[in-house]
C-alpha atoms as a PDB file:
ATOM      1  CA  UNK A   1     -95.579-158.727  23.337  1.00  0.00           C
ATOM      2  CA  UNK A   2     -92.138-160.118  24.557  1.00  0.00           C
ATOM      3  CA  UNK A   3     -90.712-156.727  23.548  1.00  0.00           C
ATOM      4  CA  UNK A   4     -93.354-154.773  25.468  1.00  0.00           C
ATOM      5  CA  UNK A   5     -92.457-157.277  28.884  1.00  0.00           C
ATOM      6  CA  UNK A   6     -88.882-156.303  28.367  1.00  0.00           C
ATOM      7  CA  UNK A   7     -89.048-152.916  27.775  1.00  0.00           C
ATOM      8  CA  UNK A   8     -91.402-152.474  30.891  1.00  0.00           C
ATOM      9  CA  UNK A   9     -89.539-155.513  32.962  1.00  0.00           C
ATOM     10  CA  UNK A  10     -88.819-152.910  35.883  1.00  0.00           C
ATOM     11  CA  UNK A  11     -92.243-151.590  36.490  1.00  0.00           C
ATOM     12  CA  UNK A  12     -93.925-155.057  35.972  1.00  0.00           C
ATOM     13  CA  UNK A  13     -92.121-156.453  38.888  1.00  0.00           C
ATOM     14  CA  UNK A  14     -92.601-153.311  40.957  1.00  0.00           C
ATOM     15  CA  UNK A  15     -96.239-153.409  39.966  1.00  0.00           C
ATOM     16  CA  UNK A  16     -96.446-156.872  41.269  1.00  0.00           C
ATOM     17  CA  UNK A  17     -94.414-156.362  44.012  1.00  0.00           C
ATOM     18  CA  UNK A  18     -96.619-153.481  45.700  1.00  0.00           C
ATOM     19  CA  UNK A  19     -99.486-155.875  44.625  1.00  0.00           C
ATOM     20  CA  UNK A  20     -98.183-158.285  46.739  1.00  0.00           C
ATOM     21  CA  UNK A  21     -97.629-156.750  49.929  1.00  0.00           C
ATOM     22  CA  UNK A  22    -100.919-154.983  49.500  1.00  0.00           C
ATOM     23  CA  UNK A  23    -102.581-158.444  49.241  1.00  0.00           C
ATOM     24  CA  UNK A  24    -100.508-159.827  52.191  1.00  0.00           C
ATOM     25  CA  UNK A  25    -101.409-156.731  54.626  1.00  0.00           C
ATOM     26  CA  UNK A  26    -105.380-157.231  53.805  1.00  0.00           C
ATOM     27  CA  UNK A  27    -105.600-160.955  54.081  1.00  0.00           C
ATOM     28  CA  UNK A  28    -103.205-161.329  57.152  1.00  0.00           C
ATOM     29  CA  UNK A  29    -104.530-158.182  59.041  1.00  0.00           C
ATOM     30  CA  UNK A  30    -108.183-157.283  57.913  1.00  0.00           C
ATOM     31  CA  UNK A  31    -109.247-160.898  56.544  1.00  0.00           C
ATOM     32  CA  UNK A  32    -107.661-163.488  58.844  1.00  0.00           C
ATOM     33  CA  UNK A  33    -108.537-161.788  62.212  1.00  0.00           C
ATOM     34  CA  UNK A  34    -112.205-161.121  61.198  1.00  0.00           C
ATOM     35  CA  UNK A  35    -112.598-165.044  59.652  1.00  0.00           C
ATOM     36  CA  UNK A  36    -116.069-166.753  60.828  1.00  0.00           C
ATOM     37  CA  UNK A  37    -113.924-169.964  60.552  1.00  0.00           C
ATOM     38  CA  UNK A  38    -111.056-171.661  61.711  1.00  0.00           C
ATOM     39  CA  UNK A  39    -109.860-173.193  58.047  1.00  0.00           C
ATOM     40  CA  UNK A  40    -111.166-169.439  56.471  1.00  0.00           C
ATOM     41  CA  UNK A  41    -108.376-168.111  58.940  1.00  0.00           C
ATOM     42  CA  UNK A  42    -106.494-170.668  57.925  1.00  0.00           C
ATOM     43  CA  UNK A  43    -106.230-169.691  54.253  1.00  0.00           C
ATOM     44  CA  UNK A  44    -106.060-166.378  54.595  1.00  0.00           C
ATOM     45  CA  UNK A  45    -103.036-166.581  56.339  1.00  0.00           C
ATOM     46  CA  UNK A  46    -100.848-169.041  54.157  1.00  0.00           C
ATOM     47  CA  UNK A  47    -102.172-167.001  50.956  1.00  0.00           C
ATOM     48  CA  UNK A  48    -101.119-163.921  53.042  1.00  0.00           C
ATOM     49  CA  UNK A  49     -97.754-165.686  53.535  1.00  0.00           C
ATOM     50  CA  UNK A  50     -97.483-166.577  49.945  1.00  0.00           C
ATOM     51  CA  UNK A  51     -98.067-162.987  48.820  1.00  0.00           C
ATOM     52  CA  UNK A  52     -95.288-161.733  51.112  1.00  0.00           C
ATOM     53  CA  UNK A  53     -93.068-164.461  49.688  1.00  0.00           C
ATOM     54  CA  UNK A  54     -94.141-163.367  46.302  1.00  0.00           C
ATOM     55  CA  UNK A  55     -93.075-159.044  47.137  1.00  0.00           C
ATOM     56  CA  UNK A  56     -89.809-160.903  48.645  1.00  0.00           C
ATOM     57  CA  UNK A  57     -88.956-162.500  45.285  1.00  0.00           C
ATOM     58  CA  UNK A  58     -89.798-159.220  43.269  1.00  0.00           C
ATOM     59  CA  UNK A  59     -87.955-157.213  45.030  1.00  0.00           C
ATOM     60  CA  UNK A  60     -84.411-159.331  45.485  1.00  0.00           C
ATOM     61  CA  UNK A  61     -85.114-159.121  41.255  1.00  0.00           C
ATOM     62  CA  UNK A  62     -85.201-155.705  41.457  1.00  0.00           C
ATOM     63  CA  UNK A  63     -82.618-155.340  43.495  1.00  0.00           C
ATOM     64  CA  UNK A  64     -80.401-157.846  41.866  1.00  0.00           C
ATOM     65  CA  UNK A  65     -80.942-156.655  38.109  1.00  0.00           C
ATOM     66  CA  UNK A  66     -80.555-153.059  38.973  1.00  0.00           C
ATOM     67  CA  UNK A  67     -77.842-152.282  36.688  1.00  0.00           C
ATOM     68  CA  UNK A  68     -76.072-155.165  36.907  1.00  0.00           C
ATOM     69  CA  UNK A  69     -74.607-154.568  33.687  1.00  0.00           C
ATOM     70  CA  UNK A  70     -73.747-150.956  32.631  1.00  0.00           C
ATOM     71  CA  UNK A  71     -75.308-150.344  29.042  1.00  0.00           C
ATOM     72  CA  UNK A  72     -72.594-149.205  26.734  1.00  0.00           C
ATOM     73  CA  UNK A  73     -74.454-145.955  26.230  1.00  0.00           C
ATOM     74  CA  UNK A  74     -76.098-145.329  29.274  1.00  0.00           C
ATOM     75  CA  UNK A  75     -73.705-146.310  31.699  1.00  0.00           C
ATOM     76  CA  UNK A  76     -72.576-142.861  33.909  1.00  0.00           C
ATOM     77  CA  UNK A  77     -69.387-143.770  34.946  1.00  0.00           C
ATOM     78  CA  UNK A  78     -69.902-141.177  37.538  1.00  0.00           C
ATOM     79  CA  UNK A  79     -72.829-142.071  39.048  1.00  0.00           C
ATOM     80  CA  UNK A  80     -71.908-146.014  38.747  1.00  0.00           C
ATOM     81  CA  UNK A  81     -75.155-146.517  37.041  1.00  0.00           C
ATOM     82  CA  UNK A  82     -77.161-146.535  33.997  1.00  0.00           C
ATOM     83  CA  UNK A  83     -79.003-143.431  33.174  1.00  0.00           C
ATOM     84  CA  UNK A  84     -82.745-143.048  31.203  1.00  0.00           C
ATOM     85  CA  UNK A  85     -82.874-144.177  27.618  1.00  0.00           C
ATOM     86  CA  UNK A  86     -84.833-140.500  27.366  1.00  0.00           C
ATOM     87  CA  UNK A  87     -81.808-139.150  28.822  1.00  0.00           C
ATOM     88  CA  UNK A  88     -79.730-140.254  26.312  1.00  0.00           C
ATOM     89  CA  UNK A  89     -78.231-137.669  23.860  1.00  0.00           C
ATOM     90  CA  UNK A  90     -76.472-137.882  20.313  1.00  0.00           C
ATOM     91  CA  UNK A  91     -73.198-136.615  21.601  1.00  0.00           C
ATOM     92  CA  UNK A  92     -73.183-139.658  24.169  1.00  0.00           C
ATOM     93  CA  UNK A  93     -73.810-141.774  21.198  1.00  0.00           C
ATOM     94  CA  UNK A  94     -71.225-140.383  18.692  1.00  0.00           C
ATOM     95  CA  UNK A  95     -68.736-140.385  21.520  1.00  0.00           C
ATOM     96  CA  UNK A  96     -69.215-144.083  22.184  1.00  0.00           C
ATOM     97  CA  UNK A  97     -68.829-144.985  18.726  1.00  0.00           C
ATOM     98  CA  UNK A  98     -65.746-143.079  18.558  1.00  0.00           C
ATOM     99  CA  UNK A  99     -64.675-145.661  21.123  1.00  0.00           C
ATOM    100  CA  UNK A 100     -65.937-148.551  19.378  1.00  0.00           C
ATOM    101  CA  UNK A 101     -63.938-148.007  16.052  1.00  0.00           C
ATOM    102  CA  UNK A 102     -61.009-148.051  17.916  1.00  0.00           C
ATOM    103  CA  UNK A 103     -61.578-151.521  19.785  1.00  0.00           C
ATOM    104  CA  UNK A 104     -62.295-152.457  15.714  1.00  0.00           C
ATOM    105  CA  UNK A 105     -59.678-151.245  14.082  1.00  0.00           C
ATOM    106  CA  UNK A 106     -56.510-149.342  13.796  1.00  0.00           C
ATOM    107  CA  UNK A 107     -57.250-146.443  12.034  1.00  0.00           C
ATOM    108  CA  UNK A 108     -59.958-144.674  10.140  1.00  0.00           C
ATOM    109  CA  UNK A 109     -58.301-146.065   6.235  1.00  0.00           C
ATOM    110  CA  UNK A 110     -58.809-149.778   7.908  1.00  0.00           C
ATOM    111  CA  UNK A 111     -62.270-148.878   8.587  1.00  0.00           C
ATOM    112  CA  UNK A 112     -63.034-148.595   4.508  1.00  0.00           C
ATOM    113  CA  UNK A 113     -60.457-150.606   3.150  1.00  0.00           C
ATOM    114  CA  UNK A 114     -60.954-153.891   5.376  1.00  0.00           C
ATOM    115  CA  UNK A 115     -64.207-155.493   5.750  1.00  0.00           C
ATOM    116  CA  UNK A 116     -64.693-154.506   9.342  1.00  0.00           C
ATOM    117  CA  UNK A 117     -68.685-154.862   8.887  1.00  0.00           C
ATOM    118  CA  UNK A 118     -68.366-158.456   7.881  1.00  0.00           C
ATOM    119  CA  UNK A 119     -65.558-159.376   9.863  1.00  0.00           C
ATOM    120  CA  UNK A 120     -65.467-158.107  13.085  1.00  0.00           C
ATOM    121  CA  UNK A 121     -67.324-159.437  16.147  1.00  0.00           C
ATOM    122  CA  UNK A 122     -70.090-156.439  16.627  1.00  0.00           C
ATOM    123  CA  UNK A 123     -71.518-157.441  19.486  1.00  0.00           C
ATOM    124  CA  UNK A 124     -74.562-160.264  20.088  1.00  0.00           C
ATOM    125  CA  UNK A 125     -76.098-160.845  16.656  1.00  0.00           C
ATOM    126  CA  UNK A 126     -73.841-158.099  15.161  1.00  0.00           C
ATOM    127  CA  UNK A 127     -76.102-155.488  16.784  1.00  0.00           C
ATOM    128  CA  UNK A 128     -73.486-152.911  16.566  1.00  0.00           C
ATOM    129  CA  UNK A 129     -72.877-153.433  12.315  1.00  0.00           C
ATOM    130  CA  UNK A 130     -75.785-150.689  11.567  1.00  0.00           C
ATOM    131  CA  UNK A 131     -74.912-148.671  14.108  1.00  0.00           C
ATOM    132  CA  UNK A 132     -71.309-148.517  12.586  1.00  0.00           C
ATOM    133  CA  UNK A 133     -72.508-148.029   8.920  1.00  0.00           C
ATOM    134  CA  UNK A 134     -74.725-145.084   9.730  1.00  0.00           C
ATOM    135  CA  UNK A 135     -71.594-143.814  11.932  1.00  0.00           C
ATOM    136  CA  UNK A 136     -69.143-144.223   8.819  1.00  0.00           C
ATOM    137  CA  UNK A 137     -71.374-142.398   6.609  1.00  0.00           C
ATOM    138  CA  UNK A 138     -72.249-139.649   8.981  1.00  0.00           C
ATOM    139  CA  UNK A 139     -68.870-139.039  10.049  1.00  0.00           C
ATOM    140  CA  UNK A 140     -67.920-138.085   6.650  1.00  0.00           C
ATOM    141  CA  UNK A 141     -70.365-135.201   6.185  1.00  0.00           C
ATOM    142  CA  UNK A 142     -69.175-134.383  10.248  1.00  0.00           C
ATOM    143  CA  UNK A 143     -65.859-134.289   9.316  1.00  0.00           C
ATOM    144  CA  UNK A 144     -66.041-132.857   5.560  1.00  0.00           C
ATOM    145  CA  UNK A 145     -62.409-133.691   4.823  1.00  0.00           C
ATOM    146  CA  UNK A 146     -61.187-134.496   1.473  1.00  0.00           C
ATOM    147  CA  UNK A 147     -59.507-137.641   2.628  1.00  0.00           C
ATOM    148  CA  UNK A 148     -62.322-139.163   4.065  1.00  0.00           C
ATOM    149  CA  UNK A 149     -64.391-138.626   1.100  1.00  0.00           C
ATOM    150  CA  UNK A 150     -61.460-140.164  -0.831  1.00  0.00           C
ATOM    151  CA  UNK A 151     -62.501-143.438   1.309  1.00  0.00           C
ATOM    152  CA  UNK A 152     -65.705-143.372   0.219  1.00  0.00           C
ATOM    153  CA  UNK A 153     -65.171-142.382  -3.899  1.00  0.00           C
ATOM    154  CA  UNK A 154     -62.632-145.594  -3.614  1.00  0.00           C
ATOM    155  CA  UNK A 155     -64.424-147.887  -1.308  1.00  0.00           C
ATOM    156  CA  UNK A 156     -63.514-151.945  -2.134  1.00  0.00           C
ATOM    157  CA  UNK A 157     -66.567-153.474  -3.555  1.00  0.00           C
ATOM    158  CA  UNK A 158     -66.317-156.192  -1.217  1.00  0.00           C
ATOM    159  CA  UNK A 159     -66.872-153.462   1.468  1.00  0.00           C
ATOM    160  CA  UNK A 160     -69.399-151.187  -0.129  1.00  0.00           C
ATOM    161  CA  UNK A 161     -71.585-154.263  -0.427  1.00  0.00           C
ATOM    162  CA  UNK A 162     -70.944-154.777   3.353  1.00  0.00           C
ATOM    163  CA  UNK A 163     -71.719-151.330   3.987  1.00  0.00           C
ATOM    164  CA  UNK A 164     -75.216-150.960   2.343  1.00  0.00           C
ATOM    165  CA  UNK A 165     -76.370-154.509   3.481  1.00  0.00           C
ATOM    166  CA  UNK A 166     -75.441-152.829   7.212  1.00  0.00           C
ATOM    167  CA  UNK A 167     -77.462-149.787   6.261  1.00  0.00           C
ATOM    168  CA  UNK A 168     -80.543-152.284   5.217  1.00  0.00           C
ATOM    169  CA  UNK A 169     -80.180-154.040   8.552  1.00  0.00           C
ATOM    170  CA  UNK A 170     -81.316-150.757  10.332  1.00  0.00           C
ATOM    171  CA  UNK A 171     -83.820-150.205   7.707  1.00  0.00           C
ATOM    172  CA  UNK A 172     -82.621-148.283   5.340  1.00  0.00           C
ATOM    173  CA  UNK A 173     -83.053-150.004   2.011  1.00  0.00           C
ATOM    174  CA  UNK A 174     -83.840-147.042  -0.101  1.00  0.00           C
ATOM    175  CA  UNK A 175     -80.710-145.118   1.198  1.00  0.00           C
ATOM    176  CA  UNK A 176     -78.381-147.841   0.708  1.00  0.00           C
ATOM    177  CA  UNK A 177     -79.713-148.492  -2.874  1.00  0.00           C
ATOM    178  CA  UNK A 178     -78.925-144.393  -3.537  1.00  0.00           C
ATOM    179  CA  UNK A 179     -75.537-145.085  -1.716  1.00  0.00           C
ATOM    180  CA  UNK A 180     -74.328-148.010  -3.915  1.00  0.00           C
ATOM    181  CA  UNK A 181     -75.815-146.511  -7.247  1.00  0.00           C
ATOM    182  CA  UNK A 182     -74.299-143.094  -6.882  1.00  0.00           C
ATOM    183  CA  UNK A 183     -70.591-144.840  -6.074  1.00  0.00           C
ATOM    184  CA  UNK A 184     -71.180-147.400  -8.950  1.00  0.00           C
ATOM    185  CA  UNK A 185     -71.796-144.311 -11.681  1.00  0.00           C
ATOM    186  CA  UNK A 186     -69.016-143.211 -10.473  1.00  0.00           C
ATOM    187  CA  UNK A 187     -66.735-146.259 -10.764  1.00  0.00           C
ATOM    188  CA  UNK A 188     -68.037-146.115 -14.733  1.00  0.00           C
ATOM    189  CA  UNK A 189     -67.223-142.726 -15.151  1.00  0.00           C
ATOM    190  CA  UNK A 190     -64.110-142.408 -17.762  1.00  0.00           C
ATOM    191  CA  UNK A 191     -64.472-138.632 -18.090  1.00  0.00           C
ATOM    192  CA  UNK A 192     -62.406-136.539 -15.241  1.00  0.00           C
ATOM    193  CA  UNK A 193     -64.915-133.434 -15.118  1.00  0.00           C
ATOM    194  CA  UNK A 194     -67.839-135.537 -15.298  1.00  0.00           C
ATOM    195  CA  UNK A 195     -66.275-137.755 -12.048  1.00  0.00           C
ATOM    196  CA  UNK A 196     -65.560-134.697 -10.375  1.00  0.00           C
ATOM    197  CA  UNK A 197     -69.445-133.640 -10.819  1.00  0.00           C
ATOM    198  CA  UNK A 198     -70.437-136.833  -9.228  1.00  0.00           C
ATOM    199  CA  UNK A 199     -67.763-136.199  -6.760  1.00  0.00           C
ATOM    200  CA  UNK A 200     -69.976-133.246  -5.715  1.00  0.00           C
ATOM    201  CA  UNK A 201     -72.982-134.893  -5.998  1.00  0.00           C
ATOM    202  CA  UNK A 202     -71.868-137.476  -3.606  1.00  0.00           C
ATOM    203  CA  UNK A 203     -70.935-135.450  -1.000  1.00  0.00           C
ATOM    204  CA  UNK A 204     -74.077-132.969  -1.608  1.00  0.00           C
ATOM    205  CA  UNK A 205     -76.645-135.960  -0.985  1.00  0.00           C
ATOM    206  CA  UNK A 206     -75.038-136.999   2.185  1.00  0.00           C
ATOM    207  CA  UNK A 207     -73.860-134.362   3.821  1.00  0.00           C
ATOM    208  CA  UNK A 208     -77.871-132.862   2.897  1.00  0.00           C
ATOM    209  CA  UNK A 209     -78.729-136.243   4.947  1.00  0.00           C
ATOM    210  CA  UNK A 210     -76.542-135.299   7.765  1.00  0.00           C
ATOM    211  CA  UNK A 211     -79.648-134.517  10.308  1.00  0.00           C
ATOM    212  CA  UNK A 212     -81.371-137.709   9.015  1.00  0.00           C
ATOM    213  CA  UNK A 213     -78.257-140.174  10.010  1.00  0.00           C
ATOM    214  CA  UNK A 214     -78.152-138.403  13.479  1.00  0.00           C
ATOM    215  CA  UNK A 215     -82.196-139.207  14.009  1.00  0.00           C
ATOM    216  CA  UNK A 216     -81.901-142.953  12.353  1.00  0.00           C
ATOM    217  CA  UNK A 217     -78.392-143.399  14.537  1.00  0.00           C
ATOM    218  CA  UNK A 218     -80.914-142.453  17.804  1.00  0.00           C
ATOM    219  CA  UNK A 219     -84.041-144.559  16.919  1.00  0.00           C
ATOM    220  CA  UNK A 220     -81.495-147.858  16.543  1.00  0.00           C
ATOM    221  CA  UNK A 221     -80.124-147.183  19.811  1.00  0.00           C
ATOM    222  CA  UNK A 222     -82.922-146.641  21.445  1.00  0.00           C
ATOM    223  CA  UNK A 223     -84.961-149.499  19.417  1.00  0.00           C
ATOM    224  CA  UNK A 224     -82.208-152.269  20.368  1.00  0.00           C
ATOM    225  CA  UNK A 225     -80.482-150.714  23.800  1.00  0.00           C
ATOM    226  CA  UNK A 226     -81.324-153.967  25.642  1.00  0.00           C
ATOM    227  CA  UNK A 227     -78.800-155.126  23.386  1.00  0.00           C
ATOM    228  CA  UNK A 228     -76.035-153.180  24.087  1.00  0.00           C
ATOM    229  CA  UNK A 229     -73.661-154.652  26.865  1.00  0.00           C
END
């Protein structure tokens, strides 16, 4: 329920607003002048007042709160304002986490070697830490270069463990299992052509799940964009 209020804040208050003045018009100029009584009069014209009072209120909110704070995706830094969340495309997105790994970290190596997930401040409650796993992973089948699957075949354990506990924080339990099994076989492989098979199967199951990390990057933004400021 608190979701639903926050996710429909605008129109609630706009709702109530038009409700207001509506009320105030009727009682102070259709009720009050036709009152049979002096104290019926009476009423309807302090409820009347209290109604406009009330469409004052909702609209200095509206007014107020209208992007007060730009939203790190939406924010059109030509128009000065937030745009739609149905407006919002992957590009956008991807672009804007481009931006964020570099306010991280130094380079794309510190990214997998240092335990950015687990020690960086990703914004209120860490909102940002799926966001950044999925983006990690999906840049790698993006990019397709050998020495950013080299990252990944040699990932610290400290920071694969970071990296699939991420990936179940968005919801993604099953993939992160797959993830951290397929990299662990491959840490216990001794022979050289059997690593280099599940090499290649590594990079075949996510760069097969390429569309899927583009739709789950999406539904967390748009799930959680209250919470990205």
């Amino acid at each position: 329920m608190a979701a639903f209020l926050k996710k429909h804040e605008k129109w609630i208050f706009i709702l109530l607003g038009v409700s207001a003045i509506v009320g105030a018009i009727l009682l102070l100029f259709v009720a009050a002048p036709h009152a049979n009584a002096d104290y019926k009069r009476a009423m309807d014209i302090v409820i009347g007042i209290l109604f406009l009072i009330l469409f004052a209120l909702c609209l200095a909110y509206i007014l107020l709160t209208r992007d007060k704070d730009p939203n790190f995706f939406l924010f059109d830094r030509a128009k000065k304002k937030n745009i739609p969340v149905n407006k919002l495309s992957f590009t956008v997105v991807n672009e804007r986490m481009n931006f964020l790994e570099t306010m991280v970290c130094s380079s794309e190596e510190e990214l997998w070697k240092k335990n950015i997930l687990e020690n960086a401040e990703l914004g209120y409650h860490n909102v940002y830490r799926p966001l950044l796993a999925y983006k990690m992973i999906y840049d790698l089948a993006d990019r397709d270069l050998d020495t950013y699957w080299f990252y990944l075949y040699n990932i610290p354990t400290p920071v694969l463990s970071a990296l699939c506990r991420a990936l179940e924080e968005g919801g993604d339990a099953e993939f992160a299992k797959m993830l951290h099994g397929a990299i662990e076989k491959y840490r216990d492989c001794q022979d050289p052509g059997e690593k280099k098979a599940r090499e290649e199967k590594i990079r075949e199951f996510v760069c097969k799940n390429m569309g899927y990390l583009r739709g789950k990057m999406m539904q967390y933004v748009k799930k959680n964009i209250d919470l990205f400021y």
